[in-house]
PDB file of N, CA and C in Angstrom:
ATOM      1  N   UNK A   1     152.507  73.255 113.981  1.00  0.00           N
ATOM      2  CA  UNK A   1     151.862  72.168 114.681  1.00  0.00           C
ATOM      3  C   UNK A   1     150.375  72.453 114.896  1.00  0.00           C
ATOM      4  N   UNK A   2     150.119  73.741 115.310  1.00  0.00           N
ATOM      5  CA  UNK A   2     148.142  74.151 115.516  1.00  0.00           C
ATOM      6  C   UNK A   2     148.084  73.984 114.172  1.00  0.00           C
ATOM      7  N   UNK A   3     148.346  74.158 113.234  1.00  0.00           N
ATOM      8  CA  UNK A   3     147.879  73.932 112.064  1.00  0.00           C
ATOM      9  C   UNK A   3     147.409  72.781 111.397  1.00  0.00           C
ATOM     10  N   UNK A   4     148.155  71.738 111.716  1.00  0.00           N
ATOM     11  CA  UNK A   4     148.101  70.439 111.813  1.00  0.00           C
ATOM     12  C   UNK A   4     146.879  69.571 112.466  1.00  0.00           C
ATOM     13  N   UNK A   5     147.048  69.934 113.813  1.00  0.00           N
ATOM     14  CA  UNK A   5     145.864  69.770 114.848  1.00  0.00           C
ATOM     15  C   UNK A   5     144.227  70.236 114.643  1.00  0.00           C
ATOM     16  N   UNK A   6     144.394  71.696 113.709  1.00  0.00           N
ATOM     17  CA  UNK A   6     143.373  72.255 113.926  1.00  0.00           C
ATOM     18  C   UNK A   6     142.631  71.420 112.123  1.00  0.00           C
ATOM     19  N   UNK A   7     143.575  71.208 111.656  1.00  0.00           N
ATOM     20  CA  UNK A   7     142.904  70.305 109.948  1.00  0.00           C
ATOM     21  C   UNK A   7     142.684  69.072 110.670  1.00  0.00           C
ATOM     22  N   UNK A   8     143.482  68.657 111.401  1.00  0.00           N
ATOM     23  CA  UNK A   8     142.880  67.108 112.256  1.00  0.00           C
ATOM     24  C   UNK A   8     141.624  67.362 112.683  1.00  0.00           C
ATOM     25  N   UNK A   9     141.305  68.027 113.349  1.00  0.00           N
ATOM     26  CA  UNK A   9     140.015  68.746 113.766  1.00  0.00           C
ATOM     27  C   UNK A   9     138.744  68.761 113.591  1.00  0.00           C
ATOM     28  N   UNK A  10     138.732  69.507 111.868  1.00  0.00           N
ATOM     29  CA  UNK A  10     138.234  69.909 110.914  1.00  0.00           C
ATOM     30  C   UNK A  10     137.983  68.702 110.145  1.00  0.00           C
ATOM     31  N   UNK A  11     138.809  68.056 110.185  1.00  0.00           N
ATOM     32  CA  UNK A  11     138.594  66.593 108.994  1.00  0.00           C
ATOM     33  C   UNK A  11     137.276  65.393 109.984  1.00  0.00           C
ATOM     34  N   UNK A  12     137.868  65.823 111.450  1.00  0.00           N
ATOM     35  CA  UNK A  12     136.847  64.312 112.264  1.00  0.00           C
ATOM     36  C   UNK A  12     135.876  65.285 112.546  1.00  0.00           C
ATOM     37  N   UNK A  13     135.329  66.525 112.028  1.00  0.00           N
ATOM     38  CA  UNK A  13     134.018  67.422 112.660  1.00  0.00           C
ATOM     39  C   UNK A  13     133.003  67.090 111.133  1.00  0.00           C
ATOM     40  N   UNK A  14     134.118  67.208 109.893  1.00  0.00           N
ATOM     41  CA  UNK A  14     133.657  66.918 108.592  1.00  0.00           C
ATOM     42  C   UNK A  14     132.725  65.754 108.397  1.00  0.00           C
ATOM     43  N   UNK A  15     133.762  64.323 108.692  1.00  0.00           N
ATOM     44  CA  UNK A  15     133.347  63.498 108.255  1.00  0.00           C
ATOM     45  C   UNK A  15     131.927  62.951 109.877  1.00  0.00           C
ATOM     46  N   UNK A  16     132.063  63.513 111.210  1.00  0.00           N
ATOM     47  CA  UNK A  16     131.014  63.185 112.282  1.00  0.00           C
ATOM     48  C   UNK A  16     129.506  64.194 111.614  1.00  0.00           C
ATOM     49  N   UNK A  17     130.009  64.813 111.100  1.00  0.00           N
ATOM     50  CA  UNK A  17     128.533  65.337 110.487  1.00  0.00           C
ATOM     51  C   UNK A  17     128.357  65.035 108.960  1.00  0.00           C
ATOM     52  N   UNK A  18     128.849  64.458 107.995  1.00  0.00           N
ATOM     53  CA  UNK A  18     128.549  63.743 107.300  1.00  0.00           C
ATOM     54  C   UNK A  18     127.472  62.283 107.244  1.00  0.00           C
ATOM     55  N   UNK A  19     128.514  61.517 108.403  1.00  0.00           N
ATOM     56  CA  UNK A  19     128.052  60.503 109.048  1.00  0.00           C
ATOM     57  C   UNK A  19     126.547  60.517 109.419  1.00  0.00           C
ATOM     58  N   UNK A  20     126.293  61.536 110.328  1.00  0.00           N
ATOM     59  CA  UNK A  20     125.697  61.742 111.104  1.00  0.00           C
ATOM     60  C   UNK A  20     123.769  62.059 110.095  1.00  0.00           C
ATOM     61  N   UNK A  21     124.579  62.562 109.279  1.00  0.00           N
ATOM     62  CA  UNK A  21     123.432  63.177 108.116  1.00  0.00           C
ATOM     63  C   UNK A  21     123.238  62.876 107.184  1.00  0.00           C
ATOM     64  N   UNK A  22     123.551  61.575 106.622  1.00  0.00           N
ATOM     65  CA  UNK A  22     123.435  60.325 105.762  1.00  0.00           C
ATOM     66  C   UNK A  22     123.424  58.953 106.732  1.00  0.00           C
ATOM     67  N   UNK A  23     123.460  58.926 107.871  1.00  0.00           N
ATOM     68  CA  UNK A  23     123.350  57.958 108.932  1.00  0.00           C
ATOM     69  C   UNK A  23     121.925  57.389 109.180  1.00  0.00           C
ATOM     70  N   UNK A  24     121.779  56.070 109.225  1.00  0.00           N
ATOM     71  CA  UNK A  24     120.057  55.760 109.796  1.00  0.00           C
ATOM     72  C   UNK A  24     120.157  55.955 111.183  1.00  0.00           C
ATOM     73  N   UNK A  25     119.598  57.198 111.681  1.00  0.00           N
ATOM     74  CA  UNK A  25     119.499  57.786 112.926  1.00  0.00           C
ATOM     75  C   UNK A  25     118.583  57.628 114.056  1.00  0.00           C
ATOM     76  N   UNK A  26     117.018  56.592 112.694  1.00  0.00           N
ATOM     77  CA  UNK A  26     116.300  56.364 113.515  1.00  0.00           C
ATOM     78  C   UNK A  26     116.351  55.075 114.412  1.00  0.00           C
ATOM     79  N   UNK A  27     115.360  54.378 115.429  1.00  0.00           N
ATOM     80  CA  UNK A  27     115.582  53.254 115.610  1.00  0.00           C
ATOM     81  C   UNK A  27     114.941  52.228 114.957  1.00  0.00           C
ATOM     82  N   UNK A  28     115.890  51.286 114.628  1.00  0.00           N
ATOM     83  CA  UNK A  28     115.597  50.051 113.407  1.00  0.00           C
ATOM     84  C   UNK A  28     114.732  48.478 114.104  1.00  0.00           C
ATOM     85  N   UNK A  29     113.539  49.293 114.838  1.00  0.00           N
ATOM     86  CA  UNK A  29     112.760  48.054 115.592  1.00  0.00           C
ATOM     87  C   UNK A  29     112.059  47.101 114.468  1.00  0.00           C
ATOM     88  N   UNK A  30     112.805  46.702 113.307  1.00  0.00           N
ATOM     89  CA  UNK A  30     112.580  45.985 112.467  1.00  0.00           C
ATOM     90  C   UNK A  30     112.489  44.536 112.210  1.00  0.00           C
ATOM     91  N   UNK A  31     111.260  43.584 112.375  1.00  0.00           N
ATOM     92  CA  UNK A  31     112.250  42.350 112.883  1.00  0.00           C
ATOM     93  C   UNK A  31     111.741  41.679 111.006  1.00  0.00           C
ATOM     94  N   UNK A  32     112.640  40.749 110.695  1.00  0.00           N
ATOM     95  CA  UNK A  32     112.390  39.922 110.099  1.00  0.00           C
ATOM     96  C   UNK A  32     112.249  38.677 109.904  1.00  0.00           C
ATOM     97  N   UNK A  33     111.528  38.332 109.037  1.00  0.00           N
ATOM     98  CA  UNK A  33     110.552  36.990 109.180  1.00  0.00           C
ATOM     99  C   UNK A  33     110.920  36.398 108.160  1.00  0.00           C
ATOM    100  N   UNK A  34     111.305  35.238 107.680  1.00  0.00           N
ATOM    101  CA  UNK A  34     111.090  34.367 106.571  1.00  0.00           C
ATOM    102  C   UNK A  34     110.272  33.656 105.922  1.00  0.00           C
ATOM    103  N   UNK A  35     109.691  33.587 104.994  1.00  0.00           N
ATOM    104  CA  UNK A  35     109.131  32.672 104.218  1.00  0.00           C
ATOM    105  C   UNK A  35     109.309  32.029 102.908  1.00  0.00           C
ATOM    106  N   UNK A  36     109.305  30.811 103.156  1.00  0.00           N
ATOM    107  CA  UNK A  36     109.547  30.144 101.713  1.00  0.00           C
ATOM    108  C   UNK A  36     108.682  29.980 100.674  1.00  0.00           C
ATOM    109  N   UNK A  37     108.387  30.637  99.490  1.00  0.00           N
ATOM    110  CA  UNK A  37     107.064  30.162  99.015  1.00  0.00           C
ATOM    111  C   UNK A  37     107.910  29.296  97.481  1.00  0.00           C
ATOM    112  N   UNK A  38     106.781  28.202  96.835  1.00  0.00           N
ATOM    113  CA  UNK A  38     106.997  27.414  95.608  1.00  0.00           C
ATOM    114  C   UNK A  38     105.769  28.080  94.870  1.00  0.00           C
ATOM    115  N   UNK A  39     106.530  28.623  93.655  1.00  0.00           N
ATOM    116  CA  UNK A  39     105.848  29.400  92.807  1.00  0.00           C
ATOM    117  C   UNK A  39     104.898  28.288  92.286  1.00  0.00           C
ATOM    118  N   UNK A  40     103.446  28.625  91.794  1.00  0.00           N
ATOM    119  CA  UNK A  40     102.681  28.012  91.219  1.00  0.00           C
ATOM    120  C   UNK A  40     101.886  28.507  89.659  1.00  0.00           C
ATOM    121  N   UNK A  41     101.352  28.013  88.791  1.00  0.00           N
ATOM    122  CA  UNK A  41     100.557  28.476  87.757  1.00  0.00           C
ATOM    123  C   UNK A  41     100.394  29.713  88.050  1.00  0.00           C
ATOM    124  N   UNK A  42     100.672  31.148  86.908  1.00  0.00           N
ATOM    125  CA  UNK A  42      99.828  32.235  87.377  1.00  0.00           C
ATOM    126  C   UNK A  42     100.435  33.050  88.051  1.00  0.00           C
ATOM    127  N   UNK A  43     101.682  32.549  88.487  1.00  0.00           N
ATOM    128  CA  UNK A  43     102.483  33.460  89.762  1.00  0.00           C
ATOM    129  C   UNK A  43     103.233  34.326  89.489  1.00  0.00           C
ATOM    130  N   UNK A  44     103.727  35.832  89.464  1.00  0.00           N
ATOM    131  CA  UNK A  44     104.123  36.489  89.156  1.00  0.00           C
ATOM    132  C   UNK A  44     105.137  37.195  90.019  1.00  0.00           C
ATOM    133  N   UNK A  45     106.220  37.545  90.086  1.00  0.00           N
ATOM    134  CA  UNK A  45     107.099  38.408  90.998  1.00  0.00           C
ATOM    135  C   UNK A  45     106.649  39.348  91.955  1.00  0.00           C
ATOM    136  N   UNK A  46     105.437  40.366  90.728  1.00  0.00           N
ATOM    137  CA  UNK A  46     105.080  41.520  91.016  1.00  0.00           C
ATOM    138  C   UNK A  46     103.497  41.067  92.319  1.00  0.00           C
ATOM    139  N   UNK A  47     103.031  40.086  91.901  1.00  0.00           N
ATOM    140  CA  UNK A  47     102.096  39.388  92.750  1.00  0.00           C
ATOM    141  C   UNK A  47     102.051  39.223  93.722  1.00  0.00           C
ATOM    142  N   UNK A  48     103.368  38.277  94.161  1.00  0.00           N
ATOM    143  CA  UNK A  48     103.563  38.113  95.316  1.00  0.00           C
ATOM    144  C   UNK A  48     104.337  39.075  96.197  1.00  0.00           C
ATOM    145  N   UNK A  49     105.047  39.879  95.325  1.00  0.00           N
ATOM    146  CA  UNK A  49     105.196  41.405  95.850  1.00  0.00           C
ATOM    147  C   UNK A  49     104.444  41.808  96.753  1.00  0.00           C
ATOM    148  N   UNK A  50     103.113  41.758  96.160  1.00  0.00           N
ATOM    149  CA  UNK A  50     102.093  43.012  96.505  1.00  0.00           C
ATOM    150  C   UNK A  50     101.228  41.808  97.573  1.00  0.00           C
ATOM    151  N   UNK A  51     101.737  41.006  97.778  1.00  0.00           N
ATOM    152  CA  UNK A  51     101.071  39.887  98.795  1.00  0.00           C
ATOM    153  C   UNK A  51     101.511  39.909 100.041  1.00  0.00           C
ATOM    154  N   UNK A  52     103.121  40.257 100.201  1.00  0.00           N
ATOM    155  CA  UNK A  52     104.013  40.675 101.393  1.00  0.00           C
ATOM    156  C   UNK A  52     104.306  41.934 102.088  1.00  0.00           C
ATOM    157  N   UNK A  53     104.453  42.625 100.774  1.00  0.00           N
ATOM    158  CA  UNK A  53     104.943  43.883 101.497  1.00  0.00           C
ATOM    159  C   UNK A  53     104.525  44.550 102.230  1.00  0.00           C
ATOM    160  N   UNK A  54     105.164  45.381 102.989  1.00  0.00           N
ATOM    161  CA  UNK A  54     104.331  46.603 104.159  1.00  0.00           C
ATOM    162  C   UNK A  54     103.889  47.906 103.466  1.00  0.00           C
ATOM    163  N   UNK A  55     103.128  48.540 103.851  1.00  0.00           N
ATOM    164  CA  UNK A  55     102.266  49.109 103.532  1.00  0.00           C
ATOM    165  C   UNK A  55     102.841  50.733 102.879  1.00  0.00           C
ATOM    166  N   UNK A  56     104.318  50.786 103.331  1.00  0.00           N
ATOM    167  CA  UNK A  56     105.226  52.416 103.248  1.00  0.00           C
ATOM    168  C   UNK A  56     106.433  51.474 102.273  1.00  0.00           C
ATOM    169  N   UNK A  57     105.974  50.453 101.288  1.00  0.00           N
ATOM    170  CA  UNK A  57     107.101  50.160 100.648  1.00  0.00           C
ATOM    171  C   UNK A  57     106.372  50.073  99.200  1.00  0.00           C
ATOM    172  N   UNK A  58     106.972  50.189  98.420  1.00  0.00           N
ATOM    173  CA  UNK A  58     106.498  50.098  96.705  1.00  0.00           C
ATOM    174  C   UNK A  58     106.530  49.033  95.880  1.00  0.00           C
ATOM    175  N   UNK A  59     105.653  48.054  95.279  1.00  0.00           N
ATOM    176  CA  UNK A  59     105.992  47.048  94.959  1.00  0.00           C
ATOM    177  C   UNK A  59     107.229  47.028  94.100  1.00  0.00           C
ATOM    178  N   UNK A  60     107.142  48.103  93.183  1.00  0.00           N
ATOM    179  CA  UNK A  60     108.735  47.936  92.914  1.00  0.00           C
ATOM    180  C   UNK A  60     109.812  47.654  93.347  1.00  0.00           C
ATOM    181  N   UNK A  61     110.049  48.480  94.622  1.00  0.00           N
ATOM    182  CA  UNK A  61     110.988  48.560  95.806  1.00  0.00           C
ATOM    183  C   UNK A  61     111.247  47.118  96.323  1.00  0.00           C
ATOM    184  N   UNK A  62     109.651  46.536  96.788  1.00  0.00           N
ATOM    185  CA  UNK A  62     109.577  44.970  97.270  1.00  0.00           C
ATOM    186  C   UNK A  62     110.133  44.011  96.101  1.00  0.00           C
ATOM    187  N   UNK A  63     110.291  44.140  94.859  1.00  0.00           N
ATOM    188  CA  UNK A  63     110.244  42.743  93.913  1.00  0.00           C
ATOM    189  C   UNK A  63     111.439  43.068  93.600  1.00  0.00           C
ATOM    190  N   UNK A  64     112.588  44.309  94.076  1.00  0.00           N
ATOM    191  CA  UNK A  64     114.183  44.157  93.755  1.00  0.00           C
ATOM    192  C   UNK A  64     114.360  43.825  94.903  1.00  0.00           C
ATOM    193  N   UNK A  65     113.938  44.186  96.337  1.00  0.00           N
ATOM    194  CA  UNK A  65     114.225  43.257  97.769  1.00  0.00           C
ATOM    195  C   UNK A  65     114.164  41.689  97.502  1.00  0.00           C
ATOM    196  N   UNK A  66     113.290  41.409  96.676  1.00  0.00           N
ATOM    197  CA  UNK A  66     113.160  40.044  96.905  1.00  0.00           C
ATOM    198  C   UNK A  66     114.189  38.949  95.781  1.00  0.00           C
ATOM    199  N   UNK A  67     114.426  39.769  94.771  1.00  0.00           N
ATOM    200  CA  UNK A  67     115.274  39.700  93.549  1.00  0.00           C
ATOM    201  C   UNK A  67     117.017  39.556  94.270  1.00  0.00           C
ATOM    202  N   UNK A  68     117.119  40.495  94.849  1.00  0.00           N
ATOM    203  CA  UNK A  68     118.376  41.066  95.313  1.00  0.00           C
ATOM    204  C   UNK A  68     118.671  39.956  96.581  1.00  0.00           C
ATOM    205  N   UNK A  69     117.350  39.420  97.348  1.00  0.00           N
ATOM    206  CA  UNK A  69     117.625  38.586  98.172  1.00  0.00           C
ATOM    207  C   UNK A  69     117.778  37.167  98.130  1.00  0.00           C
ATOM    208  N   UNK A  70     117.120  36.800  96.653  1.00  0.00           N
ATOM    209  CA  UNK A  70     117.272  35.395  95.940  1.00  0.00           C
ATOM    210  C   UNK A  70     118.612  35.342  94.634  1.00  0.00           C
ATOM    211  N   UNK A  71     119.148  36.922  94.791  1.00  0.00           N
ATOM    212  CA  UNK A  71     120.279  36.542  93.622  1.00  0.00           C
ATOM    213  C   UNK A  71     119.502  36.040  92.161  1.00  0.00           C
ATOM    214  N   UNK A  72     118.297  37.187  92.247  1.00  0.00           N
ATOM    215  CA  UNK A  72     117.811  36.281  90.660  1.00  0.00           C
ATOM    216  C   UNK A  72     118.463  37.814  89.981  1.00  0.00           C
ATOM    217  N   UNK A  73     118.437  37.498  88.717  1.00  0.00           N
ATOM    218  CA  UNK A  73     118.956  38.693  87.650  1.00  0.00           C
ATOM    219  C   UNK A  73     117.867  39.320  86.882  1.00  0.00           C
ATOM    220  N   UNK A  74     116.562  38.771  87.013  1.00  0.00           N
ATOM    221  CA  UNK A  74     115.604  39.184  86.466  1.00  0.00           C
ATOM    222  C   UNK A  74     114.221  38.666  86.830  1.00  0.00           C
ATOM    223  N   UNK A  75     113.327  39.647  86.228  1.00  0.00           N
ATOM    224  CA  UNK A  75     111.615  39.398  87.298  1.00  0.00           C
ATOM    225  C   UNK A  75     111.623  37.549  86.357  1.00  0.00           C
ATOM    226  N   UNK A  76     111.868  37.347  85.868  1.00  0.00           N
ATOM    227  CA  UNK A  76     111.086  35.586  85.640  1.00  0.00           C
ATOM    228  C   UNK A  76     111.470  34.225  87.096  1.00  0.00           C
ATOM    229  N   UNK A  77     110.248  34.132  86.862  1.00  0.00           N
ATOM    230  CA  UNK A  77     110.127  32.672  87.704  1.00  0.00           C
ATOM    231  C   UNK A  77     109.277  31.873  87.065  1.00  0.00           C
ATOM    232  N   UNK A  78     109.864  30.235  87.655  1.00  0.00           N
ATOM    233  CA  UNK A  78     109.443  29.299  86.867  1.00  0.00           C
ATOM    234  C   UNK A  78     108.369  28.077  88.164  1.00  0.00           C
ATOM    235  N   UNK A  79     107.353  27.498  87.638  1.00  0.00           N
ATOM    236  CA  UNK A  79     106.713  26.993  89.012  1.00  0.00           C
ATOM    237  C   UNK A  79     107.276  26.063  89.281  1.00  0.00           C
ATOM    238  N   UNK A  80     107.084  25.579  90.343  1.00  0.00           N
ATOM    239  CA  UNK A  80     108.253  24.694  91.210  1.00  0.00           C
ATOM    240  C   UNK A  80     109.336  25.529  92.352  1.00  0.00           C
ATOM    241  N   UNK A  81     109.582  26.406  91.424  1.00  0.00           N
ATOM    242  CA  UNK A  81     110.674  27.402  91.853  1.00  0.00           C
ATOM    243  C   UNK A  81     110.839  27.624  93.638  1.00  0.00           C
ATOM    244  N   UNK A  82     111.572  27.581  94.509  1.00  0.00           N
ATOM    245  CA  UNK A  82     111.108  28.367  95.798  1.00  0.00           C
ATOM    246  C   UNK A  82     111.745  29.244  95.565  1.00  0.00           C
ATOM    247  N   UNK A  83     111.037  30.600  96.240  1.00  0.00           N
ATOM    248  CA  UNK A  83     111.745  31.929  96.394  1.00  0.00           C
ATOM    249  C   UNK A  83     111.414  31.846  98.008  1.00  0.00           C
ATOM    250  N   UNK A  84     112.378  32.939  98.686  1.00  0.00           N
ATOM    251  CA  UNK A  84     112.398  32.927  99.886  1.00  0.00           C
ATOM    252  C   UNK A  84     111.839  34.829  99.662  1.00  0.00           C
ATOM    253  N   UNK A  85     110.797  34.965 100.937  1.00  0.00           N
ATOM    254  CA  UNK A  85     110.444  36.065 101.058  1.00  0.00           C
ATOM    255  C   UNK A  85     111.010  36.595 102.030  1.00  0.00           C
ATOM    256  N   UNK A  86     112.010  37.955 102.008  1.00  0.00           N
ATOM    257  CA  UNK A  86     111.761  38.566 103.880  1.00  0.00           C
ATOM    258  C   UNK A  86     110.721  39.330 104.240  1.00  0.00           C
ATOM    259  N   UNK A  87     109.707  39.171 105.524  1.00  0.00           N
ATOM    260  CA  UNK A  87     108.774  39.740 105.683  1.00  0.00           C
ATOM    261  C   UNK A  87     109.243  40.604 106.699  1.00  0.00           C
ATOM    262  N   UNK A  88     109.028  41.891 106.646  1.00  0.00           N
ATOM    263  CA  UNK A  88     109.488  42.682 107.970  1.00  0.00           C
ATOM    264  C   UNK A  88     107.971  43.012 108.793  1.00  0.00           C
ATOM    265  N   UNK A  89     108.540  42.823 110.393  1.00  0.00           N
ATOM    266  CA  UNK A  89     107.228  43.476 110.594  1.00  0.00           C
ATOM    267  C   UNK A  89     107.075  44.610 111.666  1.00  0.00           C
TER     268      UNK A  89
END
């Protein structure tokens, strides 16, 4: 039975410091903002990327956030288009 107890133990000490150390630990005073923009002549993914983002993010990083948040499958846009931006601030 200690044997039992003591792998019970061992398994919730395992996975609380796992958790704990792949966990976002910091605080997430993150707020977000929306914006809708309608692509125009000239407009590029990577553009308006680099028009929003914060300053500790990579436009790369920003134009799959914004990809990933419009469900597009790839950098093309067409004008007319709205994409929705999240702005964090």
């Amino acid at each position: 039975m200690r044997k039992y107890v003591f792998i019970f133990i061992t398994i919730i000490a395992v996975f609380s410091i796992v958790s704990i150390s792949f966990g976002n630990t910091g605080s997430s005073n993150h707020i977000v903002h929306y914006k809708s923009i309608e692509v125009t002549t000239g407009d590029t993914l990577w553009e308006i990327a680099q028009d929003y983002k914060q300053e500790n993010v990579s436009i790369i990083e920003y134009v799959s956030i914004i990809k990933d948040f419009n469900n597009m499958k790839n950098d093309t846009i067409k004008i007319g288009q709205q994409i929705i931006i999240p702005i964090y601030k």
